[in-house]
N, C-alpha and C. Protein backbone atom coordinates (compact mmCIF):
# COMPACT_ATOMS: atom_id res chain seq x y z
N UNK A 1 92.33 84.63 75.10
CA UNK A 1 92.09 83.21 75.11
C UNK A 1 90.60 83.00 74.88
N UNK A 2 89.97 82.12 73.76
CA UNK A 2 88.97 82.12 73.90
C UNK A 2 88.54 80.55 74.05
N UNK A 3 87.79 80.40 74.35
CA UNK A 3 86.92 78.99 75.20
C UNK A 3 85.73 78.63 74.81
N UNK A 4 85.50 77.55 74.28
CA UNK A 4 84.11 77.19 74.11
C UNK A 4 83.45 76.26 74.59
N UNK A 5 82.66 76.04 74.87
CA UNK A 5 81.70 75.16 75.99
C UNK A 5 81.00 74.28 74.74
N UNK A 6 81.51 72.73 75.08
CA UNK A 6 80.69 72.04 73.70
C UNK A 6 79.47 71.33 74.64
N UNK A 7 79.31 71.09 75.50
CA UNK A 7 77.91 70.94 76.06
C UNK A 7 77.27 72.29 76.88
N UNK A 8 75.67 71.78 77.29
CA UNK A 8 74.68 72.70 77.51
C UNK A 8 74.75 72.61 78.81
N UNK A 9 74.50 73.53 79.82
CA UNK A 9 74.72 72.96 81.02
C UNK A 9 73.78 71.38 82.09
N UNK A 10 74.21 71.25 82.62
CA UNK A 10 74.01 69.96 83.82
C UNK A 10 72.34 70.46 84.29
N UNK A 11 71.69 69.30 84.09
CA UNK A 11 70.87 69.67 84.76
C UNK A 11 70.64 69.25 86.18
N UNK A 12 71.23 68.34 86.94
CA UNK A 12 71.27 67.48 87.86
C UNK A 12 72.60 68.15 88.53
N UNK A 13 72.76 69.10 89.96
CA UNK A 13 74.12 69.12 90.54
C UNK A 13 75.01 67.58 90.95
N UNK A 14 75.82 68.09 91.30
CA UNK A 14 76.70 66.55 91.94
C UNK A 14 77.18 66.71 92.77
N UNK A 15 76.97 66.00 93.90
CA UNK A 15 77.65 66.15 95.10
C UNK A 15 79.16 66.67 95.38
N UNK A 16 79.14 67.15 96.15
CA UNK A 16 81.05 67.48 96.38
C UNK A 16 81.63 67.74 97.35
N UNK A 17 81.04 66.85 98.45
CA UNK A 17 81.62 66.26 100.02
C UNK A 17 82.41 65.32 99.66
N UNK A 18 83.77 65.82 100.25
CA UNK A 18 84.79 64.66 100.54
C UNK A 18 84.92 63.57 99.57
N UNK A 19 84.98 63.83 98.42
CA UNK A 19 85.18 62.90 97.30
C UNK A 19 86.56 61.98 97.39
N UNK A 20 86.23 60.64 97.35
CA UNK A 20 87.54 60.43 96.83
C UNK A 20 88.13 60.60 95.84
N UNK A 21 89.55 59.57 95.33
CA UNK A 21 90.41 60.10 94.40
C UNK A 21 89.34 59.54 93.16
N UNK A 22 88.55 58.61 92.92
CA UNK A 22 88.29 57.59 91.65
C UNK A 22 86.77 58.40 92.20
N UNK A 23 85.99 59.13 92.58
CA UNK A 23 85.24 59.54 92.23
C UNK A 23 85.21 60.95 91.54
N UNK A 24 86.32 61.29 92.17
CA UNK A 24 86.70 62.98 91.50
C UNK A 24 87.14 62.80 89.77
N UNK A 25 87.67 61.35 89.77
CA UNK A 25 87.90 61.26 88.23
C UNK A 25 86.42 61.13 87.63
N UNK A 26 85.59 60.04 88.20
CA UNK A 26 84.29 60.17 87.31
C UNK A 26 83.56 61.43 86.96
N UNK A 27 83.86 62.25 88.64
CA UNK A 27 83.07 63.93 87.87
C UNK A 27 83.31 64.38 86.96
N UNK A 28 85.02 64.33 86.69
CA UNK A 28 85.61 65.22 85.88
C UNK A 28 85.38 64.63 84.53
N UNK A 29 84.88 63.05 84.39
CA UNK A 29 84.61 62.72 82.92
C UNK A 29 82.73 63.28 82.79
N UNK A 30 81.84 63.80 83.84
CA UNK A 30 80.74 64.06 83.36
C UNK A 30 80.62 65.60 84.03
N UNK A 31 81.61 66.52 83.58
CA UNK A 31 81.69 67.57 83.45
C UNK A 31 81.93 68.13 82.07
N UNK A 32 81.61 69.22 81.87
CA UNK A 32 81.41 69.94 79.87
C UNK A 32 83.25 69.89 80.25
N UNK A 33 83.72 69.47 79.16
CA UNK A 33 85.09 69.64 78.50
C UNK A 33 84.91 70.97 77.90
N UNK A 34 85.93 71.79 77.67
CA UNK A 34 86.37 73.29 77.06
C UNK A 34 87.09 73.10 76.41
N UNK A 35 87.24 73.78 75.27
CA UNK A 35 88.33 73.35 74.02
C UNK A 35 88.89 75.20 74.10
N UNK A 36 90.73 75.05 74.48
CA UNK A 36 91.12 76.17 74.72
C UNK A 36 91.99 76.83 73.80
N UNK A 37 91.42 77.52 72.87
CA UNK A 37 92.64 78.12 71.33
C UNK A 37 93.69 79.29 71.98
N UNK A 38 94.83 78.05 71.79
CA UNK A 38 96.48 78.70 72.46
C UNK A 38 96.85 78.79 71.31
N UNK A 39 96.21 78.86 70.15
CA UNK A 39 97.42 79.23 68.81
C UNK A 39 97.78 80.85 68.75
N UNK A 40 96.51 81.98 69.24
CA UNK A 40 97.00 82.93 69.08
C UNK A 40 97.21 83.85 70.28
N UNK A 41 97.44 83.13 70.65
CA UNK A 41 97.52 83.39 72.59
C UNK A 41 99.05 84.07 72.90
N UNK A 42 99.61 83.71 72.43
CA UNK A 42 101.33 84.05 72.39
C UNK A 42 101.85 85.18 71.74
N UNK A 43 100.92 85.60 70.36
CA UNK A 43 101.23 86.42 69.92
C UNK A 43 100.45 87.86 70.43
N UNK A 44 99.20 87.45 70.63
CA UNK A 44 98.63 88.57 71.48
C UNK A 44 99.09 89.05 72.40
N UNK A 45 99.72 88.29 73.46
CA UNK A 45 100.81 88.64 74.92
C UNK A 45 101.50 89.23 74.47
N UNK A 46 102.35 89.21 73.40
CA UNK A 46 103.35 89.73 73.26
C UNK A 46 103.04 91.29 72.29
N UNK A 47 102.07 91.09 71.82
CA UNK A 47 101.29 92.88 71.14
C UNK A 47 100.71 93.71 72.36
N UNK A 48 99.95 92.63 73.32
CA UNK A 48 99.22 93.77 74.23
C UNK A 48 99.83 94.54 75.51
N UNK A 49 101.36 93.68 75.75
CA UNK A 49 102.17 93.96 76.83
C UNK A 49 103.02 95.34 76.37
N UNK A 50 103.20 95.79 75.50
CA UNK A 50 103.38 97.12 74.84
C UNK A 50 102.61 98.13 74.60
N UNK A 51 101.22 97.48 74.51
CA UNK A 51 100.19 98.60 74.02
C UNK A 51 99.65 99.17 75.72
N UNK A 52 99.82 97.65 76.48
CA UNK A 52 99.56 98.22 77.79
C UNK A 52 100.25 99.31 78.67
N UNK A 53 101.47 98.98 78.03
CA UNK A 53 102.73 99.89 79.22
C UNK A 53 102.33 101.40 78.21
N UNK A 54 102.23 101.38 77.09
CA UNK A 54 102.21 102.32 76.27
C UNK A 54 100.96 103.58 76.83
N UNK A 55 99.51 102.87 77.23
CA UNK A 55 98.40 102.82 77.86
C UNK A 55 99.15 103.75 79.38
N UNK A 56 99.72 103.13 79.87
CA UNK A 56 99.73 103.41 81.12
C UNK A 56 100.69 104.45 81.05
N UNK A 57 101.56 104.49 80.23
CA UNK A 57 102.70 106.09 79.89
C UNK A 57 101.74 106.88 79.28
N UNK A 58 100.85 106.61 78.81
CA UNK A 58 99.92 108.06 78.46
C UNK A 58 99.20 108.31 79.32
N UNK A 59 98.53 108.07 80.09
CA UNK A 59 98.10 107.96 81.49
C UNK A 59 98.89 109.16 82.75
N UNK A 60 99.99 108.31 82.48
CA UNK A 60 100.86 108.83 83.47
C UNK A 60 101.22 109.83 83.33
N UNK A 61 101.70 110.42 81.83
CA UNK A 61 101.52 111.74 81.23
C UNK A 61 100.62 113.05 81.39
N UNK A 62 99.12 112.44 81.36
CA UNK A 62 98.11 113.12 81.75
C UNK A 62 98.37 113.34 83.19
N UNK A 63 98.18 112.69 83.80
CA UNK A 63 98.42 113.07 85.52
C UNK A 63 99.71 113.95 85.98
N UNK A 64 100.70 113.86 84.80
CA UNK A 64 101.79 114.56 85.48
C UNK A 64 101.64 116.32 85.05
N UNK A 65 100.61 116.05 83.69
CA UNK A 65 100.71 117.47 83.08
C UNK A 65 99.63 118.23 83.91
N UNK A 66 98.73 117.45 84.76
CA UNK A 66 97.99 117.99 85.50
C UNK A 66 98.29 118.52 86.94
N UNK A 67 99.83 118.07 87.50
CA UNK A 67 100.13 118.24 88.53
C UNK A 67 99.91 117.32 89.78
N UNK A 68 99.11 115.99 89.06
CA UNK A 68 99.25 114.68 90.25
C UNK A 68 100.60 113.84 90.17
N UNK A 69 101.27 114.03 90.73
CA UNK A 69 102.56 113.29 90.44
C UNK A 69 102.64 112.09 90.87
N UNK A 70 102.02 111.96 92.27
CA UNK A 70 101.99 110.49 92.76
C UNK A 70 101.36 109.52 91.76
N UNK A 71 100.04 109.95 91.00
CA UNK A 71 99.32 109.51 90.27
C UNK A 71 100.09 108.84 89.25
N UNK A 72 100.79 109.91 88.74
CA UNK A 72 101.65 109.53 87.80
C UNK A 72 103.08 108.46 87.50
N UNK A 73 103.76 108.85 88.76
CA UNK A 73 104.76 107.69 89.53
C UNK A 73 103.59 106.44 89.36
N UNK A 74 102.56 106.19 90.03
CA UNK A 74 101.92 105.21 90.02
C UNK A 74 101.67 104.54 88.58
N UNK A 75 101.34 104.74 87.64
CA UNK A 75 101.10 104.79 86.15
C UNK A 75 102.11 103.88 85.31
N UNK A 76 103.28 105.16 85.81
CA UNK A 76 104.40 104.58 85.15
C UNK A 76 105.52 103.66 85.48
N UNK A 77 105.35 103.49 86.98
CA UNK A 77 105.91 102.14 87.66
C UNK A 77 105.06 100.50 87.44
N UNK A 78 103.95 100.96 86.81
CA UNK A 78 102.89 100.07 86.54
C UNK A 78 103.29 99.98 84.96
N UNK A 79 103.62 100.98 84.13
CA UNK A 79 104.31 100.46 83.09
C UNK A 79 105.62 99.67 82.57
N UNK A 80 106.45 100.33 84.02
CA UNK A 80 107.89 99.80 84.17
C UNK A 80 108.22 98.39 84.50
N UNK A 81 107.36 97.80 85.05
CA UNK A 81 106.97 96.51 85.46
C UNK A 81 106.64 95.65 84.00
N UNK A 82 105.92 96.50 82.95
CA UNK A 82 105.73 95.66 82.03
C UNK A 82 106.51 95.56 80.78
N UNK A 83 107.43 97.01 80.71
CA UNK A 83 108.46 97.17 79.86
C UNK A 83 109.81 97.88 80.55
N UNK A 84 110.76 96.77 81.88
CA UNK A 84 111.53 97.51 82.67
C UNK A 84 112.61 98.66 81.95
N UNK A 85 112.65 97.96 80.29
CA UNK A 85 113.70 98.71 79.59
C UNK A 85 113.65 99.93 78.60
N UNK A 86 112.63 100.28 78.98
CA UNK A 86 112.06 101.77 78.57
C UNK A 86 112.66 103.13 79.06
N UNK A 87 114.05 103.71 78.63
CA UNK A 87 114.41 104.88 79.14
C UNK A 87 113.63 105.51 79.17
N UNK A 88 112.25 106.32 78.57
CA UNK A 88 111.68 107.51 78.35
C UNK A 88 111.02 107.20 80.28
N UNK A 89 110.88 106.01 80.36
CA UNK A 89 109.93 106.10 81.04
C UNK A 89 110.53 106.25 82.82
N UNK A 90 112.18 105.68 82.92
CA UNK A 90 112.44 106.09 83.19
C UNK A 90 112.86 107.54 83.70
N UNK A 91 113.20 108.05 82.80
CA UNK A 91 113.65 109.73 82.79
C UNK A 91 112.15 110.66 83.17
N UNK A 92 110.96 110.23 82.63
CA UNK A 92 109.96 110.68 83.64
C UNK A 92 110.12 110.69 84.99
N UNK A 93 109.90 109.30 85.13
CA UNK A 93 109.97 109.07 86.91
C UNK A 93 110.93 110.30 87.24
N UNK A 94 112.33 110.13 87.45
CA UNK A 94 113.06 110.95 87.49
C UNK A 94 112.65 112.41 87.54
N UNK A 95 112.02 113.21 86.52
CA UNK A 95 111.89 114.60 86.50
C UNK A 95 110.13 114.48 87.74
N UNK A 96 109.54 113.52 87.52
CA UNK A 96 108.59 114.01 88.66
C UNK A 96 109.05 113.92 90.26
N UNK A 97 109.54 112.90 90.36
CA UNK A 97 110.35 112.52 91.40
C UNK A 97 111.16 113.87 92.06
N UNK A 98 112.06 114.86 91.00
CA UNK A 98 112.36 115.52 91.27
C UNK A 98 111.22 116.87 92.02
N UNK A 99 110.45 116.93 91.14
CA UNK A 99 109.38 117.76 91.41
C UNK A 99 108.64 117.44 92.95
N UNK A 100 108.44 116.48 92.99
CA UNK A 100 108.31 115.97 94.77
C UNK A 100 109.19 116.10 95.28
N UNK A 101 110.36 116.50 95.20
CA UNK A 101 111.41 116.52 96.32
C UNK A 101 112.70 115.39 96.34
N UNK A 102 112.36 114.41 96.06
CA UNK A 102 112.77 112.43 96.65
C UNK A 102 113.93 113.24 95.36
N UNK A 103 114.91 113.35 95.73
CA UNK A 103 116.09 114.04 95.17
C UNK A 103 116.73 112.24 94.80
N UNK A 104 116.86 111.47 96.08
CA UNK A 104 117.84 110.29 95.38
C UNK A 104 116.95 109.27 94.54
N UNK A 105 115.73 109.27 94.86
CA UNK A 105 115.18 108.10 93.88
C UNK A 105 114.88 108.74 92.26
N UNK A 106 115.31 110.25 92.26
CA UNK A 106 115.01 110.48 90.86
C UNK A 106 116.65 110.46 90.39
N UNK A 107 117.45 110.58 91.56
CA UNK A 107 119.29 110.33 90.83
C UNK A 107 119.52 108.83 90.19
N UNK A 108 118.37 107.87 90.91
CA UNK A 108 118.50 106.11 90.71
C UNK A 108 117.57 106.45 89.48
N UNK A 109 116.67 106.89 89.19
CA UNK A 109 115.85 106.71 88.19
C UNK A 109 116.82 107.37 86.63
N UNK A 110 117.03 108.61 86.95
CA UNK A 110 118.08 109.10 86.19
C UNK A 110 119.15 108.33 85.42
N UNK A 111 119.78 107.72 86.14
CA UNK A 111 120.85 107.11 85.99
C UNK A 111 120.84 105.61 85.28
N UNK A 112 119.36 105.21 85.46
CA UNK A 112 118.91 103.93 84.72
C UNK A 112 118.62 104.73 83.31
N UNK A 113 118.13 105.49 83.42
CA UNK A 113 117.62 106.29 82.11
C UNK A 113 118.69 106.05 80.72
N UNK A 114 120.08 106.82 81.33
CA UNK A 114 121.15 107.36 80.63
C UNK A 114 121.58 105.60 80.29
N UNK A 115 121.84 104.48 81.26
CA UNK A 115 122.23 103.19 81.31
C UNK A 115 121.57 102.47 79.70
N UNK A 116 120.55 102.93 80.18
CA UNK A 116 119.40 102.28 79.21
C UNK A 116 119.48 103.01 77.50
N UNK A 117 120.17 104.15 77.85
CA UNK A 117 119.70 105.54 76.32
C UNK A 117 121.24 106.64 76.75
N UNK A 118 122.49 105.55 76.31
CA UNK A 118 123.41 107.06 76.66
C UNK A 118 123.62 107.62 75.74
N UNK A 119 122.94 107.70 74.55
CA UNK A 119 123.19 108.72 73.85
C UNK A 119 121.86 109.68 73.86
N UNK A 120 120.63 109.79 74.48
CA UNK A 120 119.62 110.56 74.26
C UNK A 120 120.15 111.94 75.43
N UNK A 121 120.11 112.96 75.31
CA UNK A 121 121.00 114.17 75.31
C UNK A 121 119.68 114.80 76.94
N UNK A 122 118.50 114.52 76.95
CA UNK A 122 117.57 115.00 77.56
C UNK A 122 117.85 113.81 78.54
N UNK A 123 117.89 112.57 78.79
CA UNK A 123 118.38 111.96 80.17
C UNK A 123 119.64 112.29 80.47
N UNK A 124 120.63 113.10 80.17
CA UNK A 124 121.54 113.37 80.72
C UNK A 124 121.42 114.77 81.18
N UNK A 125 120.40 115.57 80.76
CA UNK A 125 120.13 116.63 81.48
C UNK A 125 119.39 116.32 82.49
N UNK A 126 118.27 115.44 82.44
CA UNK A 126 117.73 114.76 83.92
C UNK A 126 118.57 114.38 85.26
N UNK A 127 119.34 113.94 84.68
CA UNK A 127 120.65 112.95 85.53
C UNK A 127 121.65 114.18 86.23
N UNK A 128 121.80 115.62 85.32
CA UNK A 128 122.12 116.52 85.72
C UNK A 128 121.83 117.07 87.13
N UNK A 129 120.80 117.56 86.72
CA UNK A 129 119.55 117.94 87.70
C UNK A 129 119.36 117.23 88.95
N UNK A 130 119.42 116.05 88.80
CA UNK A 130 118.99 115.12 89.75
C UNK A 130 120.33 115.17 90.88
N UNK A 131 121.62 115.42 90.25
CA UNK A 131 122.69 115.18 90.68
C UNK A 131 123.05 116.52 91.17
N UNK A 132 122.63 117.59 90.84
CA UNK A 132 122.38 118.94 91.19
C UNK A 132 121.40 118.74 92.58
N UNK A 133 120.50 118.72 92.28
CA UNK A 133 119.61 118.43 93.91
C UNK A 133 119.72 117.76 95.13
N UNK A 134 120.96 116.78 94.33
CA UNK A 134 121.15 115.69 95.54
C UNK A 134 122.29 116.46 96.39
N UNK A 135 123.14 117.63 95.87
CA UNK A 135 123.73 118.29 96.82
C UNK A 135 125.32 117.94 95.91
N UNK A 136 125.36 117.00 94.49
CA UNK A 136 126.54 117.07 93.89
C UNK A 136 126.69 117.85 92.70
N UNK A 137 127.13 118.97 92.74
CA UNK A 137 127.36 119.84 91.58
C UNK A 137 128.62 119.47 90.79
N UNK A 138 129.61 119.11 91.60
CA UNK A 138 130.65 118.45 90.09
C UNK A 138 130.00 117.29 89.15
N UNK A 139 129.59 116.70 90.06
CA UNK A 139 128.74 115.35 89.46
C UNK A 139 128.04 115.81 87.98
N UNK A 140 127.18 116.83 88.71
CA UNK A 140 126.10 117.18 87.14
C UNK A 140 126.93 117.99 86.32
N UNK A 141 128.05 118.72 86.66
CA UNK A 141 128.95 119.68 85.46
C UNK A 141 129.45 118.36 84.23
N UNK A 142 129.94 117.38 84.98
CA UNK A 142 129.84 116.67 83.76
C UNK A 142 128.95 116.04 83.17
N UNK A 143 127.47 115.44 83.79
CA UNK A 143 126.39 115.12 82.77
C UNK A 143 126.18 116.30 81.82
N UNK A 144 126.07 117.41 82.83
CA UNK A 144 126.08 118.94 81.58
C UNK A 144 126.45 118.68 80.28
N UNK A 145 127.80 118.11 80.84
CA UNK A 145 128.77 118.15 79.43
C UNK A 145 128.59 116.93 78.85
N UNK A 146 128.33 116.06 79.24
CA UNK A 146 127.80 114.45 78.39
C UNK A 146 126.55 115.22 77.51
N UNK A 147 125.45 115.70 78.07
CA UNK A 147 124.57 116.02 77.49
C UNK A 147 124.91 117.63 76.21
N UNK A 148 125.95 118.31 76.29
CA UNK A 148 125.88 118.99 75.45
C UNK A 148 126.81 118.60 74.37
N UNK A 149 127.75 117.49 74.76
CA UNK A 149 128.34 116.96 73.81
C UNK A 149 127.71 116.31 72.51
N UNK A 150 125.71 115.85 73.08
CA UNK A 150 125.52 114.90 72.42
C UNK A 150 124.66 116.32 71.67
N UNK A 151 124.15 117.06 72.13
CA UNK A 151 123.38 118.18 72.16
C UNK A 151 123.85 119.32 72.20
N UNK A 152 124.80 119.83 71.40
CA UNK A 152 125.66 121.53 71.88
C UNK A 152 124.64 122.68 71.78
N UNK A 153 123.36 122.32 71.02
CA UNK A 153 122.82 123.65 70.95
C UNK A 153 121.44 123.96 72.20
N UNK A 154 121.81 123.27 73.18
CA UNK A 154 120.56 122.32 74.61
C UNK A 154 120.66 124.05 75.24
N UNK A 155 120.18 124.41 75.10
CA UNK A 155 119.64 126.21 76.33
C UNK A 155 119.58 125.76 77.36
N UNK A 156 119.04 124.48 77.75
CA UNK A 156 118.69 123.77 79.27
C UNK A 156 119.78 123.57 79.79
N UNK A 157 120.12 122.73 78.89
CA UNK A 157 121.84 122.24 79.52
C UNK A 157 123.13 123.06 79.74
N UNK A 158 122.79 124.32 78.93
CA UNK A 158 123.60 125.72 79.38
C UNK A 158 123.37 126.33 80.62
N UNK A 159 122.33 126.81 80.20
CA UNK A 159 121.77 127.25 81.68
C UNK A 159 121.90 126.68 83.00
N UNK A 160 121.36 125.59 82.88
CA UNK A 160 121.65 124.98 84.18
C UNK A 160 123.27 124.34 84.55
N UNK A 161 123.83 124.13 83.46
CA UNK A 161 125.57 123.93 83.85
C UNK A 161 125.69 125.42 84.21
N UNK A 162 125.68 126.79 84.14
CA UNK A 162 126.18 127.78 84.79
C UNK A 162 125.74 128.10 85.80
N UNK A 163 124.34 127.47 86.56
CA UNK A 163 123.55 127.28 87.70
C UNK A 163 124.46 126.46 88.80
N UNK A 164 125.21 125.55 88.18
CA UNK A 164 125.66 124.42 88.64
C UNK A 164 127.45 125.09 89.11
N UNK A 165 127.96 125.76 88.07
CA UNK A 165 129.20 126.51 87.90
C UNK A 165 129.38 127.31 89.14
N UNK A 166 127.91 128.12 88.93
CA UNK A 166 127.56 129.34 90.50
C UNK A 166 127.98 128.37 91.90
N UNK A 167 127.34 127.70 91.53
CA UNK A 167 127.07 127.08 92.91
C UNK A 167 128.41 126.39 93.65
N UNK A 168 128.98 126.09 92.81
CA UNK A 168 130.46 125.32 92.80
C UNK A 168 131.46 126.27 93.26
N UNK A 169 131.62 127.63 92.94
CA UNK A 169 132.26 128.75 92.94
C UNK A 169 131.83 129.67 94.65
N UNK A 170 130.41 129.15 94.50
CA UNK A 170 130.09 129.81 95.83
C UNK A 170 130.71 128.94 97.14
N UNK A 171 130.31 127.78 96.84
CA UNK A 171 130.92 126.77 98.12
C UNK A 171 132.32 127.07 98.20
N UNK A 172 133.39 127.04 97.12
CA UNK A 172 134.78 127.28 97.22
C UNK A 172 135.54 129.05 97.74
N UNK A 173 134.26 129.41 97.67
CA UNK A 173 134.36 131.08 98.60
C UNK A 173 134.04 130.78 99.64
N UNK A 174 133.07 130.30 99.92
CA UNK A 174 132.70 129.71 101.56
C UNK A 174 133.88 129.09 102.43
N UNK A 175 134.06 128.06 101.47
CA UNK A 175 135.61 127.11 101.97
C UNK A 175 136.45 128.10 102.11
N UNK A 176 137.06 128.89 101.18
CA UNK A 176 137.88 129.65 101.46
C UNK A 176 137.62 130.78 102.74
N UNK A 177 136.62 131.13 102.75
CA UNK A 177 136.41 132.45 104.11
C UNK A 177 136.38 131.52 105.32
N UNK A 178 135.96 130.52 105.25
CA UNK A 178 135.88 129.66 106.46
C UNK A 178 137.46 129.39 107.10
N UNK A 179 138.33 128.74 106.13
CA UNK A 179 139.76 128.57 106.48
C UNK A 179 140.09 130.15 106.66
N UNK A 180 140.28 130.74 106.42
CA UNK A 180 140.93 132.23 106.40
C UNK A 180 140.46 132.63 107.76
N UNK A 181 138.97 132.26 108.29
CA UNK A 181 138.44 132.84 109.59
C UNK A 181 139.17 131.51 110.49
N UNK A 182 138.94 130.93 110.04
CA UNK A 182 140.24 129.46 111.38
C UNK A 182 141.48 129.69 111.60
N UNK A 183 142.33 130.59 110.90
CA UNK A 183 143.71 130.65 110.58
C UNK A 183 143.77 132.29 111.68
N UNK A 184 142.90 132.83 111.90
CA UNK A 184 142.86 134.15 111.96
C UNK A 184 143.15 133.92 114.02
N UNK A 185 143.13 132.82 114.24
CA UNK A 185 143.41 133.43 115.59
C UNK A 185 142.27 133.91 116.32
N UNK A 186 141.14 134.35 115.96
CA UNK A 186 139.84 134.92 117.12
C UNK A 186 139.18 133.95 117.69
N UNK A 187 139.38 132.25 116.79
CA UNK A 187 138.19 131.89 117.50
C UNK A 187 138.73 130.73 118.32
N UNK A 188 137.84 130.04 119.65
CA UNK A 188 138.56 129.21 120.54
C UNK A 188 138.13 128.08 120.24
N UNK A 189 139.24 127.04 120.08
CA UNK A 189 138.74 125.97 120.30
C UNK A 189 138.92 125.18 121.88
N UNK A 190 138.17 124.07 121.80
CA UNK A 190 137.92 123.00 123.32
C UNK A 190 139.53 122.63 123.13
N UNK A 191 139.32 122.80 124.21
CA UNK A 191 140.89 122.44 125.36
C UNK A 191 142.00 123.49 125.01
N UNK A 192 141.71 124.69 124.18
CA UNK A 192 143.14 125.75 124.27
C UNK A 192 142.89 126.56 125.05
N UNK A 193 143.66 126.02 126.46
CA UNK A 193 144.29 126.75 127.46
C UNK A 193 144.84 128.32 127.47
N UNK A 194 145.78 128.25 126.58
CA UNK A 194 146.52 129.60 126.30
C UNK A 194 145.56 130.70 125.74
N UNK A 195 144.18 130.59 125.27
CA UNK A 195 143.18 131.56 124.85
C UNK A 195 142.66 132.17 125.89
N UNK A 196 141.96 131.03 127.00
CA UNK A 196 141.46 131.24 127.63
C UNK A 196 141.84 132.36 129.20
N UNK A 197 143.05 132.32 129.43
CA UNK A 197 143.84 133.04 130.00
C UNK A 197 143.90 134.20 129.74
């Protein structure tokens, strides 16, 4: 916005105790008028609100490749605010998020990602992952497979679907030795009488 001042300044201040209403109008007619150019005001908002979020995802980039993550969350929630519908920027959040730990706010971040971009093959490996950490491994066997459907030749998305496979296979051995040791008769439960005897 730019502004121009068509008078020089006042040389005389003016009082400005308790004015009334019809004196506050006379100030305002012997005050400098500003002439305010809104013709290209609209189009600039609308170029610099991209270049800004854009600004602040490279930013956020740097900080994450450096290992500040908070820094970076910070960056790019400050970009997200200015372009909410940005998967990439999403699916960041998400993989740093993960990297701190916060397992469900990178499954919410994830999941906006894929909402926003379901065909980009790398937020559904995010969304994987995320769904992997949160403690659901069927969950991510099928982003696996969303993502290698879109992507069959993804090493990431292999790998970590047979990470995911392990893990699925191990719990259902667990389940299984667990029932097999309940069924077995050795151990007591509260209130069986007839053991205890």
């Amino acid at each position: 916005m730019k502004i121009i001042w068509k008078n020089k300044k006042r040389s005389q201040l003016l009082p400005t105790s308790n004015l009334t209403f019809t004196e506050s109008e006379e100030r305002s007619k012997l005050e400098p008028e500003s002439e305010v150019d809104t013709s290209q005001n609209s189009t600039k908002h609308h170029r610099t609100i991209p270049e800004l979020a854009d600004s602040f995802q490279s930013q956020g980039n740097n900080f994450a490749e450096e290992g500040k993550y908070r820094e970076a969350l910070g960056k790019w929630e400050a970009a997200l605010t200015l372009v909410p519908g940005k998967a990439i920027l999403h699916e960041q959040k998400a993989q740093v998020l993960l990297e701190i730990g916060d397992a469900w706010a990178a499954l919410k971040a994830a999941t906006r990602a894929v909402e926003l971009e379901p065909s980009w093959a790398e937020a559904w490996i995010t969304l994987a992952r995320a769904q992997l950490n949160f403690g659901e491994p069927d969950s991510s066997i099928i982003s696996f497979d969303r993502a290698l459907a879109i992507k069959p030749d993804s090493k990431d998305a292999k790998v970590d679907r047979e990470a995911a496979l392990k893990l699925i296979k191990k719990r259902e051995m667990l389940n299984a030795s667990h029932s097999i040791s309940n069924n077995s008769g050795s151990r007591f439960s509260v209130g069986d009488k007839n053991k205890i005897m």
